[in-house]
C-alpha atoms as a PDB file:
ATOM      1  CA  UNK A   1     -18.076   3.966  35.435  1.00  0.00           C
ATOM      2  CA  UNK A   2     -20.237   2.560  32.561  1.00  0.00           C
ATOM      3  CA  UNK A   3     -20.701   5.742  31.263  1.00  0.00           C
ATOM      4  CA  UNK A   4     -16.763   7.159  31.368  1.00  0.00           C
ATOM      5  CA  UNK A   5     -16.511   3.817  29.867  1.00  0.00           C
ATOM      6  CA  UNK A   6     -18.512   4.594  26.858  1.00  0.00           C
ATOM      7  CA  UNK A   7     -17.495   8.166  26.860  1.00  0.00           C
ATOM      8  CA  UNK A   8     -13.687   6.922  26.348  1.00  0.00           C
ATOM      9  CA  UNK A   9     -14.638   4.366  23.498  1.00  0.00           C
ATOM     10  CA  UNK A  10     -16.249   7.213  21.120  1.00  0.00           C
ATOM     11  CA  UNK A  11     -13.262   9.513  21.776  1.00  0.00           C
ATOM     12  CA  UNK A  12     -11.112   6.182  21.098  1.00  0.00           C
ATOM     13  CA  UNK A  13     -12.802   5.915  17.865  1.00  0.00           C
ATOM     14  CA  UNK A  14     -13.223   9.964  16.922  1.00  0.00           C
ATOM     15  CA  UNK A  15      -9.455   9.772  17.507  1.00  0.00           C
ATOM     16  CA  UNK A  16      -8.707   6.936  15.498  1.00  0.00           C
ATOM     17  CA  UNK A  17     -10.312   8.234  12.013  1.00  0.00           C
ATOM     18  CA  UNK A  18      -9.300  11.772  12.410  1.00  0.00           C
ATOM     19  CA  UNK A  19      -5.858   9.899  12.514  1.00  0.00           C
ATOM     20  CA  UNK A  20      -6.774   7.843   8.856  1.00  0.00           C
ATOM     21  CA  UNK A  21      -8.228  11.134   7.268  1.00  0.00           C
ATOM     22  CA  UNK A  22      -5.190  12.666   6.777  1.00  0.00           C
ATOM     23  CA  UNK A  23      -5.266  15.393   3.554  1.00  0.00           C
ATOM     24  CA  UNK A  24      -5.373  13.697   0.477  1.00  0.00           C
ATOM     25  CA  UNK A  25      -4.445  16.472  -1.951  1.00  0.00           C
ATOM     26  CA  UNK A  26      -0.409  16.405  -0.357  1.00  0.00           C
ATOM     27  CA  UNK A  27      -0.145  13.157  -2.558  1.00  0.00           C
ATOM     28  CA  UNK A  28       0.403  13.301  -6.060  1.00  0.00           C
ATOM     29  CA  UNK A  29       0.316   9.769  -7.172  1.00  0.00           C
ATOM     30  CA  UNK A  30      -1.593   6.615  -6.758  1.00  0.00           C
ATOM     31  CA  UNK A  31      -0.089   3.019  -7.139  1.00  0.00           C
ATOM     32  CA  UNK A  32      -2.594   0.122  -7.831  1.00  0.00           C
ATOM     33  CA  UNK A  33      -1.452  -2.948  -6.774  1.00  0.00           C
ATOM     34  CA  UNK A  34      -1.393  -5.722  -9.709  1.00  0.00           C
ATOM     35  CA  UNK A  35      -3.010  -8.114  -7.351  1.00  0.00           C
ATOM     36  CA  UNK A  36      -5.940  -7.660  -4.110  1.00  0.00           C
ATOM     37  CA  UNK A  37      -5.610  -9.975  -1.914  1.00  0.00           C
ATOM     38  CA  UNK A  38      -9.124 -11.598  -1.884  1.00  0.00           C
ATOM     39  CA  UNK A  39      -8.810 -12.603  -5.381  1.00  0.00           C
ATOM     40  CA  UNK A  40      -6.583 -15.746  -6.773  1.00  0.00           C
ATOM     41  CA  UNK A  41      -5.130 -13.689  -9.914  1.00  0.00           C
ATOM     42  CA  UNK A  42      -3.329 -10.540 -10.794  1.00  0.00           C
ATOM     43  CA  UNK A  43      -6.473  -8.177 -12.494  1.00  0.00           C
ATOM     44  CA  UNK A  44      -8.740 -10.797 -11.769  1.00  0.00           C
ATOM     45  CA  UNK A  45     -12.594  -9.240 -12.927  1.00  0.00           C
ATOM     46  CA  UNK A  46     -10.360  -6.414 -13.659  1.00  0.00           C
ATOM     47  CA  UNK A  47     -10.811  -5.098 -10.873  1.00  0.00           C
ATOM     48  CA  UNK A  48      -7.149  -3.705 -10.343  1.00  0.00           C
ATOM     49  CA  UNK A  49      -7.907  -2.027 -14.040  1.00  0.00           C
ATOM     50  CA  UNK A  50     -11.191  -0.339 -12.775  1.00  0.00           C
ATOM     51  CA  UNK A  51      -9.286   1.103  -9.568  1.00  0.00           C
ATOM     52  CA  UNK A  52      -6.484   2.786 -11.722  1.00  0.00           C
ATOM     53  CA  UNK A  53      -9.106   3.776 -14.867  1.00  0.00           C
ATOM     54  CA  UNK A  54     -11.279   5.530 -11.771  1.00  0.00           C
ATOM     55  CA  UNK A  55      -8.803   7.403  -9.917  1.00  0.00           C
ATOM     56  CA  UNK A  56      -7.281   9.124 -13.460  1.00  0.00           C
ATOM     57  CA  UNK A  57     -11.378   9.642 -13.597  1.00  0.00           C
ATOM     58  CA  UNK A  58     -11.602  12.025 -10.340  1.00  0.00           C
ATOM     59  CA  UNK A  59      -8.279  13.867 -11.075  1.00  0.00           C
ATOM     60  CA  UNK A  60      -5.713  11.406  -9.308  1.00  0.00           C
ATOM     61  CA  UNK A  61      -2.567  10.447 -11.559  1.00  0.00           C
ATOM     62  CA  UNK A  62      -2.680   6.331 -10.819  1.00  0.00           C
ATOM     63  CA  UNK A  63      -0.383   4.001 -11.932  1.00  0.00           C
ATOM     64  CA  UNK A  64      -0.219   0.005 -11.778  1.00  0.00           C
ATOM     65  CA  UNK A  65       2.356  -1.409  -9.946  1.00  0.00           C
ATOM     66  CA  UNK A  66       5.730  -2.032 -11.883  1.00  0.00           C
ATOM     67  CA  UNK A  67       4.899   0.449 -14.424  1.00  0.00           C
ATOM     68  CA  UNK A  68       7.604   3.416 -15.287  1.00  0.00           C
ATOM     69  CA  UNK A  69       7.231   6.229 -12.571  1.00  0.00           C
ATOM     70  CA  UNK A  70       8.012   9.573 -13.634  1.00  0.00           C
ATOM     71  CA  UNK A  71      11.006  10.416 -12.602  1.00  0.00           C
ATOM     72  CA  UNK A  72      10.095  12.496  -8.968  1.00  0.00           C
ATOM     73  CA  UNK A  73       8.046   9.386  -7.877  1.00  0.00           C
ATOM     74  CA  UNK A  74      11.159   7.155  -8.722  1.00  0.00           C
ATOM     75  CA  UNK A  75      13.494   9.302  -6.516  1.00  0.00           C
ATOM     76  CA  UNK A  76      11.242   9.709  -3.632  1.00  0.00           C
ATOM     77  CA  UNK A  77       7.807   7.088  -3.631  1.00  0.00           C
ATOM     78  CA  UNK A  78       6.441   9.097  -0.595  1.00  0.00           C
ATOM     79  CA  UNK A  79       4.800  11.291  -3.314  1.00  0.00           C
ATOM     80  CA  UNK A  80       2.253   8.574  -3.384  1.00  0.00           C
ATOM     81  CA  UNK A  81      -0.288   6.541  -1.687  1.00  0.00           C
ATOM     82  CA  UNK A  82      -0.801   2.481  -2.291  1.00  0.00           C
ATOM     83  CA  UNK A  83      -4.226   1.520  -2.818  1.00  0.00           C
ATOM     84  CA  UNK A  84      -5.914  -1.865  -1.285  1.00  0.00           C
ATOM     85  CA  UNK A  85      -9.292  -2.364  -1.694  1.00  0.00           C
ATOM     86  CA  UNK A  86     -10.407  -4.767   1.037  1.00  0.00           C
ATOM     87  CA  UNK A  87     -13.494  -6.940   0.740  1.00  0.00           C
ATOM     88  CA  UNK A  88     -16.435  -7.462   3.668  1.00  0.00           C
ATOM     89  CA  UNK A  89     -17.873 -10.922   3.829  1.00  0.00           C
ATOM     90  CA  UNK A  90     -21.520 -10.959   3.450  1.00  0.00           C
ATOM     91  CA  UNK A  91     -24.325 -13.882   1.963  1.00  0.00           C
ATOM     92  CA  UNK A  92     -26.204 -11.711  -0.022  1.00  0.00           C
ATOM     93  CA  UNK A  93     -24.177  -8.692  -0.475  1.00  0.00           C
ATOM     94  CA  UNK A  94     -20.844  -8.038  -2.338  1.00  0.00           C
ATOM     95  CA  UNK A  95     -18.939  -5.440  -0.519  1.00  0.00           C
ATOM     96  CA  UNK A  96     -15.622  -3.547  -1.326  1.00  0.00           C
ATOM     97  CA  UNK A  97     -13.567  -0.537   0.603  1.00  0.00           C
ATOM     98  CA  UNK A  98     -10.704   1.441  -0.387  1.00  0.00           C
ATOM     99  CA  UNK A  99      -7.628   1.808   1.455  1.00  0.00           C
ATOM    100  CA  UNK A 100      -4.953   4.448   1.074  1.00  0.00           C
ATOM    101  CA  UNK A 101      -1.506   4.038   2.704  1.00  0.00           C
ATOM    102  CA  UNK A 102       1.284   5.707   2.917  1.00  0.00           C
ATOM    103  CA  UNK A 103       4.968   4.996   1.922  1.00  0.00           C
ATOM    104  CA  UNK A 104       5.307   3.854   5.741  1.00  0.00           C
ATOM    105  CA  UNK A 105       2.156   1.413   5.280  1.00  0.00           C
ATOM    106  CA  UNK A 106       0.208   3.515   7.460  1.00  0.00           C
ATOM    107  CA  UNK A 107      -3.343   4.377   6.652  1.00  0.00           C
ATOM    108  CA  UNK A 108      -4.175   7.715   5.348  1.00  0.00           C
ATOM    109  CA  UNK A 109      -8.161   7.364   3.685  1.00  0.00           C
ATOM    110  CA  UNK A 110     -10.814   4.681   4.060  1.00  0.00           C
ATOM    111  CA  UNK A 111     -14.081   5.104   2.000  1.00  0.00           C
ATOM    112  CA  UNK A 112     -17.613   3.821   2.616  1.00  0.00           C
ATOM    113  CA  UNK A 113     -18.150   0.567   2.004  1.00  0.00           C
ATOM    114  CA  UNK A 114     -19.806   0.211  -1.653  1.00  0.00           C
ATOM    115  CA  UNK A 115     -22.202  -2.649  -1.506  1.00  0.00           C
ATOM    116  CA  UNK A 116     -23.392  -4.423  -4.512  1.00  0.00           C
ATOM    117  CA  UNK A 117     -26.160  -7.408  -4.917  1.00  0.00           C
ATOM    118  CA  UNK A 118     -25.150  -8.423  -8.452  1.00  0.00           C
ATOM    119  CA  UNK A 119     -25.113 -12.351  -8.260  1.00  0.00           C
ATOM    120  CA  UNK A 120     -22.292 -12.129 -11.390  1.00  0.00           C
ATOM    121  CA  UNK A 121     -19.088 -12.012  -9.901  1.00  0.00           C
ATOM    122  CA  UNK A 122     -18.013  -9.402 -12.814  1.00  0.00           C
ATOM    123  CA  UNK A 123     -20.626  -7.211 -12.242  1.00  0.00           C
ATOM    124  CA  UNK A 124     -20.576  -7.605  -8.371  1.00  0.00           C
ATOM    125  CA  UNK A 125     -17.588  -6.450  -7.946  1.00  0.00           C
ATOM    126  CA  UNK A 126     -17.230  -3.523 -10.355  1.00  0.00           C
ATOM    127  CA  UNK A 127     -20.473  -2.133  -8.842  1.00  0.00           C
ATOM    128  CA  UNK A 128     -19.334  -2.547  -5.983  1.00  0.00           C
ATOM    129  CA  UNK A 129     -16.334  -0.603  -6.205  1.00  0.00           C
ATOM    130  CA  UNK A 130     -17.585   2.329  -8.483  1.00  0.00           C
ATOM    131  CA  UNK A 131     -20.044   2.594  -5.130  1.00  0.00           C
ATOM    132  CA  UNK A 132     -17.051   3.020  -2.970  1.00  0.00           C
ATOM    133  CA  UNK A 133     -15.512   6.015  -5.433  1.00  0.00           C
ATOM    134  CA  UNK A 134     -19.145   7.775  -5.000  1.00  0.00           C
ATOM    135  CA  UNK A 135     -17.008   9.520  -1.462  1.00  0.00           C
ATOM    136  CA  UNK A 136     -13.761   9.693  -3.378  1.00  0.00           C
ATOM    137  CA  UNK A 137     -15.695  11.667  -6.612  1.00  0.00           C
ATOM    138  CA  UNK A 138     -17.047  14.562  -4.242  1.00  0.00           C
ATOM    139  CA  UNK A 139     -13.526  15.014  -2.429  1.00  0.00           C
ATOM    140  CA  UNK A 140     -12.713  17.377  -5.587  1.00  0.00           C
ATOM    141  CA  UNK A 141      -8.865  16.169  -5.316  1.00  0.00           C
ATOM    142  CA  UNK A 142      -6.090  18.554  -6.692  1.00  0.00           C
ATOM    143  CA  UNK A 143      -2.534  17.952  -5.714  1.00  0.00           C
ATOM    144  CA  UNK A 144      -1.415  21.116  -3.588  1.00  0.00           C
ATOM    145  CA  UNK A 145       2.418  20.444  -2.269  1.00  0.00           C
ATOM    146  CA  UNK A 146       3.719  21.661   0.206  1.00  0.00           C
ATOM    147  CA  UNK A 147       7.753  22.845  -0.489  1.00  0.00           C
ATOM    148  CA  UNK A 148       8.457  18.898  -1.176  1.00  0.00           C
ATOM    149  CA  UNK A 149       7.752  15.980  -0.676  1.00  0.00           C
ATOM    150  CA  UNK A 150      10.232  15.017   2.268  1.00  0.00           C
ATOM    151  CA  UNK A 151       8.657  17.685   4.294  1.00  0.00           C
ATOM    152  CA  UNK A 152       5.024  16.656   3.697  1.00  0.00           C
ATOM    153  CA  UNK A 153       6.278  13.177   5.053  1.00  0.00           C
ATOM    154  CA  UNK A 154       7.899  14.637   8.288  1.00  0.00           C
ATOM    155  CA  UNK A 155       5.363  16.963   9.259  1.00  0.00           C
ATOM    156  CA  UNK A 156       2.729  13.935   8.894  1.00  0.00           C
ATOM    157  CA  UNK A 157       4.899  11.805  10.825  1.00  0.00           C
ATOM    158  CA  UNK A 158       4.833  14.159  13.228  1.00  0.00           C
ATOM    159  CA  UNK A 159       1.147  14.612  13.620  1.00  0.00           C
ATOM    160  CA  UNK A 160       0.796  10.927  13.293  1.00  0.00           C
ATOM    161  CA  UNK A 161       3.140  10.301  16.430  1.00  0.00           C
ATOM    162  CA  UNK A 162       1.230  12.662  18.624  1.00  0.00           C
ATOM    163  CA  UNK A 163      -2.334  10.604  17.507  1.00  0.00           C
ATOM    164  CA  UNK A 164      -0.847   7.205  18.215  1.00  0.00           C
ATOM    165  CA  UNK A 165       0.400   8.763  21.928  1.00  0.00           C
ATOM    166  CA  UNK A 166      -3.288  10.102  22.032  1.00  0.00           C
ATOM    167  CA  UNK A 167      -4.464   6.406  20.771  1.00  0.00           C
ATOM    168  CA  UNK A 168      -2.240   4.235  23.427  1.00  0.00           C
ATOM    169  CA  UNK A 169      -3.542   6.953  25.852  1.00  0.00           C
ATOM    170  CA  UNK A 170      -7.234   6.073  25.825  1.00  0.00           C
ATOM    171  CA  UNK A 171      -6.595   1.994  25.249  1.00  0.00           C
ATOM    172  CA  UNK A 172      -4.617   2.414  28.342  1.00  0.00           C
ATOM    173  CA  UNK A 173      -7.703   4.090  30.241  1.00  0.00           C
ATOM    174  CA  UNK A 174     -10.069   1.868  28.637  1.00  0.00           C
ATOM    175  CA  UNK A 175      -8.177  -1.291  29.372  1.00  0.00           C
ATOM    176  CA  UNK A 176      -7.503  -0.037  33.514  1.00  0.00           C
ATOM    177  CA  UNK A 177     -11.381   0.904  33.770  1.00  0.00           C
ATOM    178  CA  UNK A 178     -12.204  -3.094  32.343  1.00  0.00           C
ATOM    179  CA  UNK A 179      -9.459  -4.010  34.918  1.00  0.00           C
ATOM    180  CA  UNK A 180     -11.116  -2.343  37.516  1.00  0.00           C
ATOM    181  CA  UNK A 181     -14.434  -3.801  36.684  1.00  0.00           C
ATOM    182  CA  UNK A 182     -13.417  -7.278  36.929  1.00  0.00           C
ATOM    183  CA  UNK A 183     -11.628  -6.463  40.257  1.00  0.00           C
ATOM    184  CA  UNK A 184     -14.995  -5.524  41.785  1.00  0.00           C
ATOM    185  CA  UNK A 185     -16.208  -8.868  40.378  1.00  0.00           C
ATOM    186  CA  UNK A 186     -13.713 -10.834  42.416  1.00  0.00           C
ATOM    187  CA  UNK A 187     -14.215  -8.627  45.857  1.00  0.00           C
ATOM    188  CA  UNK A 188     -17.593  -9.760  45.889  1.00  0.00           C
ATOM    189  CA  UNK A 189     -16.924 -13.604  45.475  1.00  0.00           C
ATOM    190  CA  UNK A 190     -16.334 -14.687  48.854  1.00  0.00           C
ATOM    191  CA  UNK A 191     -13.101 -17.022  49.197  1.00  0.00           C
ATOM    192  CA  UNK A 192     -13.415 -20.507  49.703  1.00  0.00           C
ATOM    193  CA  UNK A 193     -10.536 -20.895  51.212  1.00  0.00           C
ATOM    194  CA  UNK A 194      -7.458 -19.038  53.131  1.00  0.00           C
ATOM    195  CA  UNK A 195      -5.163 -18.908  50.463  1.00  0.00           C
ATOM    196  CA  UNK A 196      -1.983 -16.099  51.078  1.00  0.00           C
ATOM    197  CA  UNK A 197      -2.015 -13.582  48.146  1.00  0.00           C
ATOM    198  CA  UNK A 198       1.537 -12.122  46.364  1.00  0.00           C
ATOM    199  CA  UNK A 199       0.488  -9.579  44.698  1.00  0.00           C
ATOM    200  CA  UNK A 200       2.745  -8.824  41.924  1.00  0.00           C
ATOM    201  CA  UNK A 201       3.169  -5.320  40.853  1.00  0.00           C
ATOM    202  CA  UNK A 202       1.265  -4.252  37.210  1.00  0.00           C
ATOM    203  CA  UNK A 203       4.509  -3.026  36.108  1.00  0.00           C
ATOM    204  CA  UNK A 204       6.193  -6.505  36.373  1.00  0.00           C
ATOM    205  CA  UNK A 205       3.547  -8.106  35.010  1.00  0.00           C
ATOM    206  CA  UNK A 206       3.619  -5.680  31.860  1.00  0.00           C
ATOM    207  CA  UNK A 207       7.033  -6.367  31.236  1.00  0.00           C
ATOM    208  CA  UNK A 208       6.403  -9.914  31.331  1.00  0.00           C
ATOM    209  CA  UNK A 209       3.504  -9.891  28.430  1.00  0.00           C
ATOM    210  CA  UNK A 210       5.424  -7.668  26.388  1.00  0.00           C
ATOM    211  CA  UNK A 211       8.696 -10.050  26.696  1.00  0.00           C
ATOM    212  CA  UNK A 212       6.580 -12.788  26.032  1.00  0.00           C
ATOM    213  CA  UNK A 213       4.440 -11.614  23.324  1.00  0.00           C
ATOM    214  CA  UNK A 214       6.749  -8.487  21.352  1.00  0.00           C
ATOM    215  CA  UNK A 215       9.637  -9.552  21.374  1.00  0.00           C
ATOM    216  CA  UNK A 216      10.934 -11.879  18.559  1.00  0.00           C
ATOM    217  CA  UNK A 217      13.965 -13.835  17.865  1.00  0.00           C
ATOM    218  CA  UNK A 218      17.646 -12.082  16.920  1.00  0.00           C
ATOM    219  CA  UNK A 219      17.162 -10.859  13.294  1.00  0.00           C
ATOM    220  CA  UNK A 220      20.851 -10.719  11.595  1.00  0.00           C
ATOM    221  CA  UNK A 221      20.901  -7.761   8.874  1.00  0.00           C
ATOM    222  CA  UNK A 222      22.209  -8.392   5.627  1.00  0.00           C
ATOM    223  CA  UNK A 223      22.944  -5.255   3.678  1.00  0.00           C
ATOM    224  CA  UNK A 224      21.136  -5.655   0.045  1.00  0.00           C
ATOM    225  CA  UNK A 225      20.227  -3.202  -2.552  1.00  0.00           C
ATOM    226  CA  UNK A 226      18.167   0.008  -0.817  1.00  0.00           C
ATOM    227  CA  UNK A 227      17.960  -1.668   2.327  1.00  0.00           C
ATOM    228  CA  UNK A 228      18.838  -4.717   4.286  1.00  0.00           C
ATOM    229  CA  UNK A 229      17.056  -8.036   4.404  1.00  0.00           C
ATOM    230  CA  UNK A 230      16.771  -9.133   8.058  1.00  0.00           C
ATOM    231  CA  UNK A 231      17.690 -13.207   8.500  1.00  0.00           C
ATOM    232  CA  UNK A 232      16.832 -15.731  11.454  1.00  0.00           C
ATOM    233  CA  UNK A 233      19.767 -18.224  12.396  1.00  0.00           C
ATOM    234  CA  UNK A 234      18.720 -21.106  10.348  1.00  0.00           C
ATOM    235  CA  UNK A 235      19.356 -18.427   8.242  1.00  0.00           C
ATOM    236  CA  UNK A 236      16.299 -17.445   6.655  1.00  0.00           C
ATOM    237  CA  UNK A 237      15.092 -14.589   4.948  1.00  0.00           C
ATOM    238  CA  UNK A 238      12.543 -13.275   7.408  1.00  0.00           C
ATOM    239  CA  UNK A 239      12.042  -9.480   6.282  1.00  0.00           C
ATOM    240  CA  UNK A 240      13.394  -7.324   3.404  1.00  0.00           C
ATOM    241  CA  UNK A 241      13.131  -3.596   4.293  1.00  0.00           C
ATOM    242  CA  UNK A 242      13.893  -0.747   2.090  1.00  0.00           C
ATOM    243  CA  UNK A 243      15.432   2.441   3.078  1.00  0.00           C
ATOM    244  CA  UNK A 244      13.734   5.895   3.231  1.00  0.00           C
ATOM    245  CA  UNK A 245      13.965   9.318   3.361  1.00  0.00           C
ATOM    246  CA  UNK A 246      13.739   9.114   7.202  1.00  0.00           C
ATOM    247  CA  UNK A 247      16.717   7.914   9.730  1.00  0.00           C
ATOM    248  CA  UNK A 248      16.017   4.876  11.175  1.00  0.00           C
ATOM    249  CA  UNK A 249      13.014   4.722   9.546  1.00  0.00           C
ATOM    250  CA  UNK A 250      12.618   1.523   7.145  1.00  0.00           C
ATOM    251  CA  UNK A 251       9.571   0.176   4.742  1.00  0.00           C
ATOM    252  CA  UNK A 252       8.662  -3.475   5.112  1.00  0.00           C
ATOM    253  CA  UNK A 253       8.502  -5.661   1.636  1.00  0.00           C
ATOM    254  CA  UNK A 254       5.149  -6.888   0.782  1.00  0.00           C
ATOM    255  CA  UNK A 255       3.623  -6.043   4.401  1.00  0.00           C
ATOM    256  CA  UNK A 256       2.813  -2.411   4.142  1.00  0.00           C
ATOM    257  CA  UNK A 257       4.675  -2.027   7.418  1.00  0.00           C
ATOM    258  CA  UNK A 258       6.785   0.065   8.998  1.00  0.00           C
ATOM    259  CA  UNK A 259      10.326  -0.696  10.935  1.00  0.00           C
ATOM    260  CA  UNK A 260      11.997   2.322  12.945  1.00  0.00           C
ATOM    261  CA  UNK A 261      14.268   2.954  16.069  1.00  0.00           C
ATOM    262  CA  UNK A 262      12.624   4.154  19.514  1.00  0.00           C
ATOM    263  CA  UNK A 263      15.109   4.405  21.633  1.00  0.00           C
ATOM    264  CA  UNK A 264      17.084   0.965  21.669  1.00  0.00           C
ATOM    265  CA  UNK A 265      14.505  -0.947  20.080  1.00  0.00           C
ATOM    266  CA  UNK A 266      13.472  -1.940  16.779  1.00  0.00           C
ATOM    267  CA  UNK A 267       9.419  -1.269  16.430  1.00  0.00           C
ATOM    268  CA  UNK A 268       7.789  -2.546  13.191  1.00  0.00           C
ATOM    269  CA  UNK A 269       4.048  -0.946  13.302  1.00  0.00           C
ATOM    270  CA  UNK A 270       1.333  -1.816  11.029  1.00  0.00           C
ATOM    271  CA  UNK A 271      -2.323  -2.049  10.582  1.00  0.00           C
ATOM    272  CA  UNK A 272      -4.416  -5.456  10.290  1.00  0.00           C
ATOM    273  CA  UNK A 273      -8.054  -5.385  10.535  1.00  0.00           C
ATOM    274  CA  UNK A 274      -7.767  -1.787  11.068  1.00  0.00           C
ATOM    275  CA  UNK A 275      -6.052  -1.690  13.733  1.00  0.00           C
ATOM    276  CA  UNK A 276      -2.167   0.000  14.642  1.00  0.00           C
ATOM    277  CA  UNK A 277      -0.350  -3.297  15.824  1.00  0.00           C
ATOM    278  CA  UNK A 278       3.165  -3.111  16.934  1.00  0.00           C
ATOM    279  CA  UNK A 279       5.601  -5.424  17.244  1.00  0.00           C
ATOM    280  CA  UNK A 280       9.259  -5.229  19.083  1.00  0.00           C
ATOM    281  CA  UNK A 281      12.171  -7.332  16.572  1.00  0.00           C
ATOM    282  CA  UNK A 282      15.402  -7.968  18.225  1.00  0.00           C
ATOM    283  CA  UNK A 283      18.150  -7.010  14.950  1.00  0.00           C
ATOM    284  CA  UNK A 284      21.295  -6.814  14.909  1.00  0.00           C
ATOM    285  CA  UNK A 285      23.171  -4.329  12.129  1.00  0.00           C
END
């Protein structure tokens, strides 16, 4: 068992980054945030500057947030990727990674890690990230697309459906083998007393954590411009979600989310600590 265990876990994880190295030449834009969120202040070291100077470097076409699009990003932003660099605690070592999501928040490329040992905060951190653009310099990008943009989106969506099936799959496996483990455990315990077992059936109990722990209060939706903003009954402004090219299918303001329909429920997906989280929100239109 240890070993189907084990074998699970490295198909798990294959899985999973086949899933985040999606083909970076179908994008034709970068967007740099203004801000990271490890840091206090918008361009702070200039490190926001060094990203977009970096990527124009190794052939990308980057942009900092806010600044004018051309005109085939403004009509349809799933042209480009968003880029997050995301910082590893360490004593002794600074360490940066680069993140590139999609126009539904969902992750497309990670790099390495690029390490630095730079005491300097300035000269920490831009070492640090020029390290991390050593994998992005070799990739050779050149934007190839494929009829349009709309249709690079929908065929990725598709493939990206069919790896979070795979992904839920094997966590489901993984998670009934660790079940099964502990069961063992308990067999060989001997009772201490005659106490009469219900045994309740995994189903129920399923639908109870997922009640318990998905489900959120009714969202109200309040049309506003490209997209709704979704309000509790206090009312407060909970979410703001734009439309896009998809049905059903929304972005999530300042989250890097996304929010669509599977069958009568209301899924918003997203990643945190690299890994696909989703969460069911009660809305009504």
């Amino acid at each position: 068992m240890k070993t189907k265990f084990l074998s699970l876990l490295v198909v798990f994880f294959l899985v999973a980054n086949a899933f985040s190295q999606s083909n970076l030449n179908n994008y034709k834009y970068i967007i740099i945030p203004e801000k990271y969120e490890f840091l206090k202040e918008n361009d702070q070291f200039q490190l926001n500057s060094l990203t977009e100077f970096l990527f124009n470097k190794y052939g990308f076409q980057a942009f900092m947030e806010g600044e004018n699009y051309p005109d085939d990003l403004n009509a349809n932003r799933c042209l480009a990727l968003t880029t997050d660099v995301i910082k590893d605690s360490s004593m002794f070592k600074t360490k940066l990674q680069i993140e590139l999501k999609n126009c539904n928040g969902l992750t497309v490329y990670t790099t390495k890690v690029g390490e630095s040992r730079e005491k300097d905060f300035n000269k920490a951190y831009a070492e640090a990230l020029r390290n991390a653009f050593k994998e992005l310099e070799t990739k050779n990008y050149k934007y190839v697309p494929i009829n349009n943009g709309s249709e690079v989106i929908v065929k990725e969506t598709k493939n990206q459906t069919e790896v979070v099936k795979e992904i839920a799959k094997l966590k489901a496996e993984i998670e009934n083998l660790k079940q099964d483990k502990e069961t063992q455990v308990v067999i060989t315990e001997e009772p201490k007393e005659s106490v009469p077992m219900v045994e309740v059936p995994k189903e129920d109990i399923l639908k109870v954590i997922s009640a318990s722990e998905n489900v959120s209060g009714v969202l109200y939706a309040q049309a506003i411009e490209n997209g709704f903003q979704l309000v509790d009954s206090s009312p407060k402004v909970v979410y703001k979600i734009k439309n896009t090219s998809l049905e059903n299918v929304f972005m999530v303001e300042g989250k890097n989310a996304t929010l669509y329909k599977k069958e009568n429920n209301w899924i918003m997906e997203y990643y945190e600590n690299n890994v696909l989280k989703q969460e069911v929100l009660n809305i009504k239109f």
